[in-house]
C-alpha atoms as a PDB file:
ATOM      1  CA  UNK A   1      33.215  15.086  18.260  1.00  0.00           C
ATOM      2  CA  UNK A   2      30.481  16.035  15.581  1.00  0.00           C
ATOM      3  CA  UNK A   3      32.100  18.941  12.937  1.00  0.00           C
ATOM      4  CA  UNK A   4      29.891  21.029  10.875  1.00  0.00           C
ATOM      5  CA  UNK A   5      32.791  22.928   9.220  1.00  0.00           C
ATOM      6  CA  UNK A   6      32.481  21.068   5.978  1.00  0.00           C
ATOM      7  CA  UNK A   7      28.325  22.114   5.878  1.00  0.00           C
ATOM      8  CA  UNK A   8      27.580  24.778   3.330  1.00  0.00           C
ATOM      9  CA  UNK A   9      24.900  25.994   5.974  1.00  0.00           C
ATOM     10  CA  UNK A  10      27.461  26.539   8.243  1.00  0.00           C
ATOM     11  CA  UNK A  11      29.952  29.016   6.308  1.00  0.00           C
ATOM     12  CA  UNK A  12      30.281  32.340   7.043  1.00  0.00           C
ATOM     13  CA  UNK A  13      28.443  34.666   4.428  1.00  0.00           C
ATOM     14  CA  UNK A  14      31.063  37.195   2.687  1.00  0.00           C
ATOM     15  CA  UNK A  15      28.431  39.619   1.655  1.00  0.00           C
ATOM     16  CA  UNK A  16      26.997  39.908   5.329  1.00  0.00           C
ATOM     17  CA  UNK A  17      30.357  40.605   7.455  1.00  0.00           C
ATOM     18  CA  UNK A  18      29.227  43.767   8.187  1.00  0.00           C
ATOM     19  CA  UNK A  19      25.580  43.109   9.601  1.00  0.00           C
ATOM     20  CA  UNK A  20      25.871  44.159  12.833  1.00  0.00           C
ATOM     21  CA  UNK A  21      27.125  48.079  11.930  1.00  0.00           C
ATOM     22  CA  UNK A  22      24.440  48.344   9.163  1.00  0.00           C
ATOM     23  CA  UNK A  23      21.056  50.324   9.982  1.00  0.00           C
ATOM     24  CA  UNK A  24      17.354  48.069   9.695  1.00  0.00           C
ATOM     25  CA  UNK A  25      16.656  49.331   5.890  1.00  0.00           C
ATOM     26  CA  UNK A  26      20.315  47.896   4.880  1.00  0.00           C
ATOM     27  CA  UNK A  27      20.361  44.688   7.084  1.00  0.00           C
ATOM     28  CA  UNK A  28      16.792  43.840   4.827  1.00  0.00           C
ATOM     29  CA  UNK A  29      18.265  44.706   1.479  1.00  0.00           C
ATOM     30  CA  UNK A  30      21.064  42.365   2.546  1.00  0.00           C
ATOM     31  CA  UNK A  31      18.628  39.290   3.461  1.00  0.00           C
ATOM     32  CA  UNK A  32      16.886  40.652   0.270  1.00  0.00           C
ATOM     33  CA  UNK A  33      19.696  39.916  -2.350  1.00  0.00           C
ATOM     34  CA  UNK A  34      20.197  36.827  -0.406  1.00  0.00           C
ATOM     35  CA  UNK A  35      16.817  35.506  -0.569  1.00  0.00           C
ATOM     36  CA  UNK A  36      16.940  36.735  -4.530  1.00  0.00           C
ATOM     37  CA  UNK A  37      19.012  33.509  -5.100  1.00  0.00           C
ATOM     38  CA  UNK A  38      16.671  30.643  -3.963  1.00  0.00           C
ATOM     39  CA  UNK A  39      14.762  30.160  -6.770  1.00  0.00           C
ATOM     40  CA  UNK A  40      18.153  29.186  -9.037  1.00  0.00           C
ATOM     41  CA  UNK A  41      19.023  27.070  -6.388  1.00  0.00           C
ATOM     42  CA  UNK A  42      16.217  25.015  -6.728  1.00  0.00           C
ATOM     43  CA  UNK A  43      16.095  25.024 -10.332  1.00  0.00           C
ATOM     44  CA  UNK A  44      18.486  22.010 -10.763  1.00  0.00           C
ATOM     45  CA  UNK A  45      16.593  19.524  -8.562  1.00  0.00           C
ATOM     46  CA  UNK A  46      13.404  19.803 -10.327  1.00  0.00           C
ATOM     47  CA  UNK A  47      13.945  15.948 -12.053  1.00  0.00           C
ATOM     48  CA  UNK A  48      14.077  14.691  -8.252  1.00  0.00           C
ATOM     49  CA  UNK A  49      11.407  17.054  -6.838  1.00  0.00           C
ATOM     50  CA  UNK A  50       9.740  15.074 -10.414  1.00  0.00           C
ATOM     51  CA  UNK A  51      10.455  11.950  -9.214  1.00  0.00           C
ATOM     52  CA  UNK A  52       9.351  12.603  -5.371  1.00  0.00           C
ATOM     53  CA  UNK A  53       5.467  13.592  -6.857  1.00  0.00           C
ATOM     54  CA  UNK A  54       5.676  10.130  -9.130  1.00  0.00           C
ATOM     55  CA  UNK A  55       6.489   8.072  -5.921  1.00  0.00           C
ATOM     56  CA  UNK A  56       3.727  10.384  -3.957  1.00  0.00           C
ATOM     57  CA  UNK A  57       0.847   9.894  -6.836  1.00  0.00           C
ATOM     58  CA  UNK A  58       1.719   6.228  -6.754  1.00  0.00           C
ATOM     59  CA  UNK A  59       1.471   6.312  -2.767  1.00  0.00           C
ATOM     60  CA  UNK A  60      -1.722   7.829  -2.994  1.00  0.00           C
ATOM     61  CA  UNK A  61      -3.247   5.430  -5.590  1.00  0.00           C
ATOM     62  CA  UNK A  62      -2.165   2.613  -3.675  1.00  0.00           C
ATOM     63  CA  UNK A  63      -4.033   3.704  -0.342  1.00  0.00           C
ATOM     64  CA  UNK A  64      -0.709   5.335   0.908  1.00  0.00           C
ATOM     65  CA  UNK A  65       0.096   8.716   2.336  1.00  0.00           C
ATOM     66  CA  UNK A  66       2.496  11.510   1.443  1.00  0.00           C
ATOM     67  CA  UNK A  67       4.713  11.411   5.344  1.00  0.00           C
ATOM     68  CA  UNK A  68       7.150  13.758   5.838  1.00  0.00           C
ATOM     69  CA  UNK A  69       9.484  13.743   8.910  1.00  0.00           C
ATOM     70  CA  UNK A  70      11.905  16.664  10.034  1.00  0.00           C
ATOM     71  CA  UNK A  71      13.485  18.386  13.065  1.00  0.00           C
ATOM     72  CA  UNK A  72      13.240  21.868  14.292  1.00  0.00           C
ATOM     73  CA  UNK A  73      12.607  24.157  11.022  1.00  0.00           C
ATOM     74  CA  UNK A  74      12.615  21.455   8.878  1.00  0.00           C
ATOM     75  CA  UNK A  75       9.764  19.670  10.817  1.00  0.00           C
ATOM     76  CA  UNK A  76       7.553  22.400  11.141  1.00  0.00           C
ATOM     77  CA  UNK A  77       7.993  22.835   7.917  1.00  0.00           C
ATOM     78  CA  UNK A  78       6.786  19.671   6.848  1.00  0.00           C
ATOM     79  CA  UNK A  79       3.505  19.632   9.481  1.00  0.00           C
ATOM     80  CA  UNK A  80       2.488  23.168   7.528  1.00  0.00           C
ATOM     81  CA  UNK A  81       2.522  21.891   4.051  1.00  0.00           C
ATOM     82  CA  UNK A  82       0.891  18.705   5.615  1.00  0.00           C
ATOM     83  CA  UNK A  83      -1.696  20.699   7.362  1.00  0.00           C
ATOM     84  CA  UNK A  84      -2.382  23.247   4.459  1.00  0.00           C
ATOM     85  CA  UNK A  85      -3.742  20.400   1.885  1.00  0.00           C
ATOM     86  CA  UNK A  86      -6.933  19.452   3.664  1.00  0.00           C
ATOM     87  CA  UNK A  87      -8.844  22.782   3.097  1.00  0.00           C
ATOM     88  CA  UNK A  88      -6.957  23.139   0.010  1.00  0.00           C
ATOM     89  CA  UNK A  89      -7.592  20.306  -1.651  1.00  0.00           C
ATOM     90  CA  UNK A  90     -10.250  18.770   0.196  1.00  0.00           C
ATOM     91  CA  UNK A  91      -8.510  15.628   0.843  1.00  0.00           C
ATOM     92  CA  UNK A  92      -8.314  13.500   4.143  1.00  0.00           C
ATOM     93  CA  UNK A  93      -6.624  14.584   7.017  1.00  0.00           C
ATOM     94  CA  UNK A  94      -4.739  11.403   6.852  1.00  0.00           C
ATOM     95  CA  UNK A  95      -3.778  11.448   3.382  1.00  0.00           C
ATOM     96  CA  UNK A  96      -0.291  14.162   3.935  1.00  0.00           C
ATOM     97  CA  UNK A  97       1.275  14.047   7.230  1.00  0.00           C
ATOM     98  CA  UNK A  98       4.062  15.862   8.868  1.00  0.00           C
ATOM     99  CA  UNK A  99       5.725  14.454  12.177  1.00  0.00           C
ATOM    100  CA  UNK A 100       8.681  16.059  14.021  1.00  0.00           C
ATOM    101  CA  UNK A 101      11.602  15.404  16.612  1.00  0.00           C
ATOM    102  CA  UNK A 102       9.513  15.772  20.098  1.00  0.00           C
ATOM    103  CA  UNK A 103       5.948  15.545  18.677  1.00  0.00           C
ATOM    104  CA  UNK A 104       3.681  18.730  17.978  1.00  0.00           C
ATOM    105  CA  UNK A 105       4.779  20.037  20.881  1.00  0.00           C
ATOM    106  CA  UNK A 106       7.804  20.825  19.680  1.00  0.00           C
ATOM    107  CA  UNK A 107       6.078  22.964  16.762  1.00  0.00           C
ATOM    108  CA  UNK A 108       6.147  25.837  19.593  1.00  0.00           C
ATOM    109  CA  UNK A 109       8.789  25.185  21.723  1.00  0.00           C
ATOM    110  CA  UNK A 110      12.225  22.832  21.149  1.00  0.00           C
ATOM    111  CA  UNK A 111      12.508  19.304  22.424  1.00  0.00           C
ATOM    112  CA  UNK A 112      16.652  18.743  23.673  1.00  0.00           C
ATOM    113  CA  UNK A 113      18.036  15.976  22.002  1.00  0.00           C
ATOM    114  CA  UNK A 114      14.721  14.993  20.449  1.00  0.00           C
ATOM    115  CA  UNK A 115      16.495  15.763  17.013  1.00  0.00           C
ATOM    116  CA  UNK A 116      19.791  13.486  18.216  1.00  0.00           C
ATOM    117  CA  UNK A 117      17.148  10.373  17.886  1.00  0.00           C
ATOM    118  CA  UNK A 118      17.185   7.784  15.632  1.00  0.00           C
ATOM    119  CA  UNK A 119      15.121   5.088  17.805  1.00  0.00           C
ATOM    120  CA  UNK A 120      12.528   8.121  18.735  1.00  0.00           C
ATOM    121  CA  UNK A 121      11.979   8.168  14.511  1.00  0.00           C
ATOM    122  CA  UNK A 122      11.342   5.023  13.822  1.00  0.00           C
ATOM    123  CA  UNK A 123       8.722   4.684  17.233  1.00  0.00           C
ATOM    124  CA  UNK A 124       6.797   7.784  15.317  1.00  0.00           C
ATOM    125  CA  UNK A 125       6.969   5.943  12.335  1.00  0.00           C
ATOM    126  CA  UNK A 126       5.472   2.834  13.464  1.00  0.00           C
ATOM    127  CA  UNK A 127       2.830   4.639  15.567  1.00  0.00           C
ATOM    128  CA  UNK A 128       1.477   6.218  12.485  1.00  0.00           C
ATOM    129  CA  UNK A 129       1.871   2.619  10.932  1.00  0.00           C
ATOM    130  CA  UNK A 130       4.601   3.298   8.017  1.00  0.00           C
ATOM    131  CA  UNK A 131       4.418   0.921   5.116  1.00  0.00           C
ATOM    132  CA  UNK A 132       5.502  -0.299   1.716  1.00  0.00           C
ATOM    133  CA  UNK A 133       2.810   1.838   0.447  1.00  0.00           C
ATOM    134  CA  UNK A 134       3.732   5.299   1.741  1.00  0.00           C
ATOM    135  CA  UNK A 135       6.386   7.477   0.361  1.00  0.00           C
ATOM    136  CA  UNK A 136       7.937   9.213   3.196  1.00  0.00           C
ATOM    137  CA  UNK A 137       9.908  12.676   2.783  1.00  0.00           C
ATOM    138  CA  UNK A 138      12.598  13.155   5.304  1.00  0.00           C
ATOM    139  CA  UNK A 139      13.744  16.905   5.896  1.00  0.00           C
ATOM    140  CA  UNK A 140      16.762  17.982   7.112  1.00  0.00           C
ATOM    141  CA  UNK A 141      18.605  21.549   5.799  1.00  0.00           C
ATOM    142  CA  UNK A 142      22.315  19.643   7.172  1.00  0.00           C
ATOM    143  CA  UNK A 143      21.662  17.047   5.644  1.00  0.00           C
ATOM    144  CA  UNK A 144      22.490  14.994   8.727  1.00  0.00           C
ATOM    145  CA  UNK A 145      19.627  14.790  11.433  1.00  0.00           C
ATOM    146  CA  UNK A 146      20.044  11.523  13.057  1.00  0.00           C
ATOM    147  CA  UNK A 147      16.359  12.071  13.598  1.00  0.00           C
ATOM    148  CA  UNK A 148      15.774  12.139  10.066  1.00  0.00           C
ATOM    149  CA  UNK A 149      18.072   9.143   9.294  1.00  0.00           C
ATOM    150  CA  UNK A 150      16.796   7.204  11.598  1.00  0.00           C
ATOM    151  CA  UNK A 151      13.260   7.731   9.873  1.00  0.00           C
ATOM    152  CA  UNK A 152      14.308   6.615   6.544  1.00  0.00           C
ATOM    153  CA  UNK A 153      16.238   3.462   7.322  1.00  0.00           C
ATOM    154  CA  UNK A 154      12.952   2.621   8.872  1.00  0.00           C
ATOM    155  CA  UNK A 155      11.360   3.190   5.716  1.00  0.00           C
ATOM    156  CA  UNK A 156      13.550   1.943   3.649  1.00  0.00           C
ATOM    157  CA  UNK A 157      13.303  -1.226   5.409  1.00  0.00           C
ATOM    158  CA  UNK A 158       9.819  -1.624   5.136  1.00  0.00           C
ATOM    159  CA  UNK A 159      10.286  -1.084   1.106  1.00  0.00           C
ATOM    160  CA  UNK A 160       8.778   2.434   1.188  1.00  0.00           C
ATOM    161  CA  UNK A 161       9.467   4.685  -1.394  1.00  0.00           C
ATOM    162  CA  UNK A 162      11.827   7.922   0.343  1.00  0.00           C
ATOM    163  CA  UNK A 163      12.541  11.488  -0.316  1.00  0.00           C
ATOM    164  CA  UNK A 164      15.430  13.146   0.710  1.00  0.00           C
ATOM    165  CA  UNK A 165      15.585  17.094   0.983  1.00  0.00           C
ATOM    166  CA  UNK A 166      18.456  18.937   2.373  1.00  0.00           C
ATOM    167  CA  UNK A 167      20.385  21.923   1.960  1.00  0.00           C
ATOM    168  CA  UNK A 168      24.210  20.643   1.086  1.00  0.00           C
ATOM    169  CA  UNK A 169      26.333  18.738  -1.571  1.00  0.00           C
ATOM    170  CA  UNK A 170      26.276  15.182  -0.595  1.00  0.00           C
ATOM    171  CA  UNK A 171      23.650  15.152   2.096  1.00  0.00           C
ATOM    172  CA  UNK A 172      23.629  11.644   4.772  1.00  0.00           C
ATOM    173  CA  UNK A 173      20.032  11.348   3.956  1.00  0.00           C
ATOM    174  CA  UNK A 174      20.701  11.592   0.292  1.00  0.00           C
ATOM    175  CA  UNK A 175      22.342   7.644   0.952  1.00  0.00           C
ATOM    176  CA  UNK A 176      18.915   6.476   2.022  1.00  0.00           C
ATOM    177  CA  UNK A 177      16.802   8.432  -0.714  1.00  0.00           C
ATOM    178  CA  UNK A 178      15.058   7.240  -3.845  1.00  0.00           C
ATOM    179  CA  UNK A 179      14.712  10.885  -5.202  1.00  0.00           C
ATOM    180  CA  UNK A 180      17.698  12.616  -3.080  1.00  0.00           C
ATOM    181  CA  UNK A 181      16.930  16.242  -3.021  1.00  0.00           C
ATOM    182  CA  UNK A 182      19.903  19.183  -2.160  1.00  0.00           C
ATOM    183  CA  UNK A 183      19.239  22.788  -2.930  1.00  0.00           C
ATOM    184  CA  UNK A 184      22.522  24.112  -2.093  1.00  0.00           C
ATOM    185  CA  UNK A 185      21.437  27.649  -1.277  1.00  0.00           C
ATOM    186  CA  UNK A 186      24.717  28.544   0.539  1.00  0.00           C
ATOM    187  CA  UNK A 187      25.766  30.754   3.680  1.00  0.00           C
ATOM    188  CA  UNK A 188      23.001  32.370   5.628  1.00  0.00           C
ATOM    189  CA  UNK A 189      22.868  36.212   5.838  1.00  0.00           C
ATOM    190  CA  UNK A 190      23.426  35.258   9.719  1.00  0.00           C
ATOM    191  CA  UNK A 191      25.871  32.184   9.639  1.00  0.00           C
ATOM    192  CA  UNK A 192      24.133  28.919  10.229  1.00  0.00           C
ATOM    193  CA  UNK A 193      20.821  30.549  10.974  1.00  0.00           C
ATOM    194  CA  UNK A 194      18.964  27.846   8.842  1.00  0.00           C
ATOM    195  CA  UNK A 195      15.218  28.891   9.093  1.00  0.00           C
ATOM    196  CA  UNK A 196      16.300  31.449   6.179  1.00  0.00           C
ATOM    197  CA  UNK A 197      17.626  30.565   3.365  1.00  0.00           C
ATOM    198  CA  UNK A 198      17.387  27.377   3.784  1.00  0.00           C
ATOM    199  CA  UNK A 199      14.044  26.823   5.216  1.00  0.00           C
ATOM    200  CA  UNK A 200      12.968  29.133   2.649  1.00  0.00           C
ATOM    201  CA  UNK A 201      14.533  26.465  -0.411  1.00  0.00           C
ATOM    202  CA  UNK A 202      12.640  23.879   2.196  1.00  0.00           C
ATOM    203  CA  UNK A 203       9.447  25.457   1.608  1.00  0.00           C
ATOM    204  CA  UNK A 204       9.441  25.840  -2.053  1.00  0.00           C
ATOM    205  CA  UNK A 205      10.366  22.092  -2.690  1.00  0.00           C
ATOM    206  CA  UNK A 206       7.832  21.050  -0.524  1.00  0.00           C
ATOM    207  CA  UNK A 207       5.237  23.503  -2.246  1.00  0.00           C
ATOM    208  CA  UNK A 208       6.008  21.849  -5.451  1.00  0.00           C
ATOM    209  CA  UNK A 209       6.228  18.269  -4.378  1.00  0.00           C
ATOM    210  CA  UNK A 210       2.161  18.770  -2.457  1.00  0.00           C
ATOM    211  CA  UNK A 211       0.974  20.992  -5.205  1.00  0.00           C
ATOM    212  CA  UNK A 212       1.953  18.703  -8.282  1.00  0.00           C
ATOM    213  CA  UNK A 213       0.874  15.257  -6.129  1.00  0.00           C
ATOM    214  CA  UNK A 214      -2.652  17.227  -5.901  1.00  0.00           C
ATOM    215  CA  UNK A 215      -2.675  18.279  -9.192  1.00  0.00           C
ATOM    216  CA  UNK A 216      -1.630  15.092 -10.706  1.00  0.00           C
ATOM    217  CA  UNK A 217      -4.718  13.041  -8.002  1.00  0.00           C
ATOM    218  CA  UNK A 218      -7.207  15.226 -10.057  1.00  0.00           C
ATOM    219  CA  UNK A 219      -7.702  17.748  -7.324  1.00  0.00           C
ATOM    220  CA  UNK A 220      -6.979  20.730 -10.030  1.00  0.00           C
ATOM    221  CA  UNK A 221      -8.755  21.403 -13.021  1.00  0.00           C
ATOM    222  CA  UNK A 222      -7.012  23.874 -15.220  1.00  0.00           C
ATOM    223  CA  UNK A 223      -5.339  26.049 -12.872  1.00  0.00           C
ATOM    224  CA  UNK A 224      -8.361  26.351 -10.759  1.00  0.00           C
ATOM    225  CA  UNK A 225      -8.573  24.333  -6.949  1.00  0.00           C
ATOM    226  CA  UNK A 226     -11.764  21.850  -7.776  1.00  0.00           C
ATOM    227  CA  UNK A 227     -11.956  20.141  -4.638  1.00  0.00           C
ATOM    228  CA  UNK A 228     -12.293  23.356  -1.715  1.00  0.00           C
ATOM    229  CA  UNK A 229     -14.361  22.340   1.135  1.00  0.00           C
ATOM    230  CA  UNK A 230     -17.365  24.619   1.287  1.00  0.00           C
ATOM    231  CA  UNK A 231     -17.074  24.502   5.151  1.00  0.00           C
ATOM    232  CA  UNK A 232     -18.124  28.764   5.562  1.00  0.00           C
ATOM    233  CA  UNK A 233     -19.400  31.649   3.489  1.00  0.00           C
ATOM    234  CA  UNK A 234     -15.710  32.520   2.271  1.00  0.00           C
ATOM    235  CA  UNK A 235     -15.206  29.440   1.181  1.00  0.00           C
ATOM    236  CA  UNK A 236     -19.047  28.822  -0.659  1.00  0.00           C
ATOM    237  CA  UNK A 237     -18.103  32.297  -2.669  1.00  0.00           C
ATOM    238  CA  UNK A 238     -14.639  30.575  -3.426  1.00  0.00           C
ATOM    239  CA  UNK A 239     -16.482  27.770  -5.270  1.00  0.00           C
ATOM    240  CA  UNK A 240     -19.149  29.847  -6.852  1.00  0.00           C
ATOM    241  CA  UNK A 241     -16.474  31.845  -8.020  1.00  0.00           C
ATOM    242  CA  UNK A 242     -14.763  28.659  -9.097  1.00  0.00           C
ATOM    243  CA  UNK A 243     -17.180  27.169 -10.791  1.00  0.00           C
ATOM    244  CA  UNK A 244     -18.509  30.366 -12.990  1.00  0.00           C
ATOM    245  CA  UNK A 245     -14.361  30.808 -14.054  1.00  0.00           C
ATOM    246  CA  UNK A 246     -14.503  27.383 -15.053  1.00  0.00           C
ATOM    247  CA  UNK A 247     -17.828  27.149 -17.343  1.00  0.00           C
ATOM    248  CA  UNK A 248     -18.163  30.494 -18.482  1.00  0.00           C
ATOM    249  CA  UNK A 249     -21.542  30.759 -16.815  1.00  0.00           C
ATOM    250  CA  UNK A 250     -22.985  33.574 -14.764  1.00  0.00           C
ATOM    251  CA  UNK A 251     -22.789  33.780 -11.126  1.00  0.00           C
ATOM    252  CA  UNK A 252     -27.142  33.256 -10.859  1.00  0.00           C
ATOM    253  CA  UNK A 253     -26.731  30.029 -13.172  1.00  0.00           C
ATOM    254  CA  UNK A 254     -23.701  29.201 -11.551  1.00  0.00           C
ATOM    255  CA  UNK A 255     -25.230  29.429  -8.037  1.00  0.00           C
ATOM    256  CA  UNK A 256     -27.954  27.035  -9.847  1.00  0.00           C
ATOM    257  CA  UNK A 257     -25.507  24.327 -10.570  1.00  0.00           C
ATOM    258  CA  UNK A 258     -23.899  24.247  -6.891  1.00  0.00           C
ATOM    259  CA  UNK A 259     -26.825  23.964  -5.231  1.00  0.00           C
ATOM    260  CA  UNK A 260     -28.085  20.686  -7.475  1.00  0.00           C
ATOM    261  CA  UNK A 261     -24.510  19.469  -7.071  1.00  0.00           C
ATOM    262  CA  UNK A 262     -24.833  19.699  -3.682  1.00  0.00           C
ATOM    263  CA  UNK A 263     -22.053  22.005  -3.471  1.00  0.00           C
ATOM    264  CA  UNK A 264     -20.133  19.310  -5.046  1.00  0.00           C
ATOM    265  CA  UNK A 265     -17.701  21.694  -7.257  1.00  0.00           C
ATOM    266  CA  UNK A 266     -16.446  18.988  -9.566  1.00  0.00           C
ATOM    267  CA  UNK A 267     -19.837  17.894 -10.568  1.00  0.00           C
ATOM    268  CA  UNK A 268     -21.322  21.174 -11.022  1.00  0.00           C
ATOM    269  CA  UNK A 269     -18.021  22.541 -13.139  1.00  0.00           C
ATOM    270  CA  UNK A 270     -18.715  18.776 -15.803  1.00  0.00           C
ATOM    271  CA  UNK A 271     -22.773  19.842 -15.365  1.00  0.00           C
ATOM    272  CA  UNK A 272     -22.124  23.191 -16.825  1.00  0.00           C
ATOM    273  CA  UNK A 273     -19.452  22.411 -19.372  1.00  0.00           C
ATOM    274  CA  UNK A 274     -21.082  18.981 -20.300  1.00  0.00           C
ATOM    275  CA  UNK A 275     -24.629  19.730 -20.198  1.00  0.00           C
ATOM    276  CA  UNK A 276     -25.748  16.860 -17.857  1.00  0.00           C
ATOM    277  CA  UNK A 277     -27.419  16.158 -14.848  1.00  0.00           C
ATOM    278  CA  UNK A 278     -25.647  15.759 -11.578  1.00  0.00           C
ATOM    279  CA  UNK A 279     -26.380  12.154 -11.155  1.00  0.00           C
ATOM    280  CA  UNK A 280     -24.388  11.766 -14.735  1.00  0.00           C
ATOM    281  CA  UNK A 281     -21.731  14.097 -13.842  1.00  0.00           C
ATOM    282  CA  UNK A 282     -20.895  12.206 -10.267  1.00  0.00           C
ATOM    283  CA  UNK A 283     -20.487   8.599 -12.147  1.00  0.00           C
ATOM    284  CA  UNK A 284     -18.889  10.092 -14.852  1.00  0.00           C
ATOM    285  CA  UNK A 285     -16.329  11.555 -12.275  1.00  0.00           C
ATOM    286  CA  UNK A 286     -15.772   8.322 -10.633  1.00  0.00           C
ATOM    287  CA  UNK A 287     -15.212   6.648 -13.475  1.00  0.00           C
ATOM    288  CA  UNK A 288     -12.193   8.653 -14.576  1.00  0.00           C
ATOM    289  CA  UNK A 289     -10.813   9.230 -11.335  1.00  0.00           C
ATOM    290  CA  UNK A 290     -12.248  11.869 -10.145  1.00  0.00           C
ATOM    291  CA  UNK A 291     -10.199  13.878 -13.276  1.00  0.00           C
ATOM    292  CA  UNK A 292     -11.890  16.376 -14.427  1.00  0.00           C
ATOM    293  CA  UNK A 293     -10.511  17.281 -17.617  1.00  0.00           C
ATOM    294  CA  UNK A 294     -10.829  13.601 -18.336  1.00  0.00           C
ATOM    295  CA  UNK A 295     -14.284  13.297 -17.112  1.00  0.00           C
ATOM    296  CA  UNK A 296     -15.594  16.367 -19.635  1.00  0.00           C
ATOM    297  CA  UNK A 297     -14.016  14.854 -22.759  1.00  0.00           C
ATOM    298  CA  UNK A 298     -15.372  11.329 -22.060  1.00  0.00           C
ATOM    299  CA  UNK A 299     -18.973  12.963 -22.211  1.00  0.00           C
ATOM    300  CA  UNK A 300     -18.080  15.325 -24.948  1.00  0.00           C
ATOM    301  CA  UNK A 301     -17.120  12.732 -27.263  1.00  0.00           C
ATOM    302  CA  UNK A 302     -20.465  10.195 -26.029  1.00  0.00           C
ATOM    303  CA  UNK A 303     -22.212  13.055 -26.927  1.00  0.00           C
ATOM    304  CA  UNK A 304     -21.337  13.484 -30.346  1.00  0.00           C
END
């Protein structure tokens, strides 16, 4: 018979015994000084959250993809940082992907036994195609999904690189991971209600893992998001806003260079700071990777 006693997501939480005779106002200030912790807990798995990006940026380069496969919270987690980088970053739909135990239908409602799975995984898996090239992330605040495990034997099989993020000491999935991942956050304010604490420490890993692999693919230049998809007005005002923070250059002149870009905001952003044409700018660009930072000091030091 599966036990979860040992699970630090399953202990009771000391400071919350008293939940249910608090009023609304104290209950929150509970979750509050709860939630207050996360951020320490992460703290000591940045080297493998490091090491997760370096197998991601390597994915990438290689015509991989960033996968990441959960169950429940963990899932739906995954398939929201997943969908999130497209209009963020402006890179494929194809490029991060987030599956889950019982398909996107699932993302609304729970699929029984999906999550008891491990065949179910690996037919996911080979539907989207897995490979030696990807890195694939699996998700899994226990530490034990069979879903999960079932993923990254798969993987592992195949000689893709794997991620492993959980929420306790000595995770299952930790076994099968290259970078193994635990933010030990502790007992939930309501015992072995996962989504909180837990998802929460879920959430910020996978924040850093997506926002570093972008960063470090060129999709950043400074601090400022290079590669938005000018899809609508709000977004066209994002990248003229973008592009004037970036150069220095009014909005009118900034306007100028966007429009000979072709609302291209990489190009316009080495046109302003660079002082050449677009045509320059783009081969430049794709000669350095699409790097920014790179692509203005190769033409900075040409021009001297």
């Amino acid at each position: 018979m599966l036990s979860l006693d040992s699970l630090d997501t399953e202990r009771r939480n000391i400071n919350t015994m008293n939940l249910d005779e608090l009023s609304a106002v104290e209950i929150i200030e509970k979750i509050n000084q709860e939630d207050e912790k996360i951020a320490d807990c992460v703290k000591p798995s940045i080297p493998e959250i490091g090491k997760a990006v370096e197998f991601a940026v390597e994915s990438i380069k290689r015509g991989g993809r960033l996968i990441y496969i959960g169950a429940g919270t963990s899932g739906r987690l995954g398939i929201l940082d997943a969908s999130e980088c497209p209009p963020t970053y402006g890179v494929p739909f194809d490029m991060v992907i987030g599956i889950m135990a019982g398909g996107d239908k699932a993302m609304r409602k729970a699929v029984e036994g999906a999550e008891d799975s491990k065949e179910l995984a690996v037919n996911d898996l080979k539907e989207l195609e897995l490979s030696e090239k990807d890195t694939l992330v699996g998700l899994a605040a226990s530490g034990r999904t069979p879903y999960v495990i079932g993923g990254l034997e798969y993987a592992k099989s195949l000689g893709a690189k794997t991620v492993a993020v959980s929420c306790v000491r000595n995770a299952k999935i930790s076994e099968l991971a290259d970078a193994p991942i635990e933010v030990v956050v502790g007992a939930e304010a309501v015992t072995g209600s996962t989504r909180m604490k837990a998802g929460t420490a879920q959430k910020m890993v996978l924040n850093m893992i997506s926002t570093t692999t972008m960063v470090k693919i060129g999709k950043v230049y400074q601090n400022l998001m290079v590669d938005v998809a000018t899809t609508n007005e709000k977004l066209r005002v994002r990248a003229l806003n973008i592009v004037s923070e970036a150069t220095g250059i009014d909005k009118e002149n900034s306007k100028k260079l966007l429009e000979e870009s072709g609302y291209d905001v990489k190009v316009a952003i080495v046109m302003g700071l660079a002082g050449v044409d677009a045509l320059k700018a783009r081969k430049t660009l794709s000669d350095n990777e699409l790097n920014v930072s790179a692509t203005i000091k190769k033409l900075l030091k040409t021009n001297k």
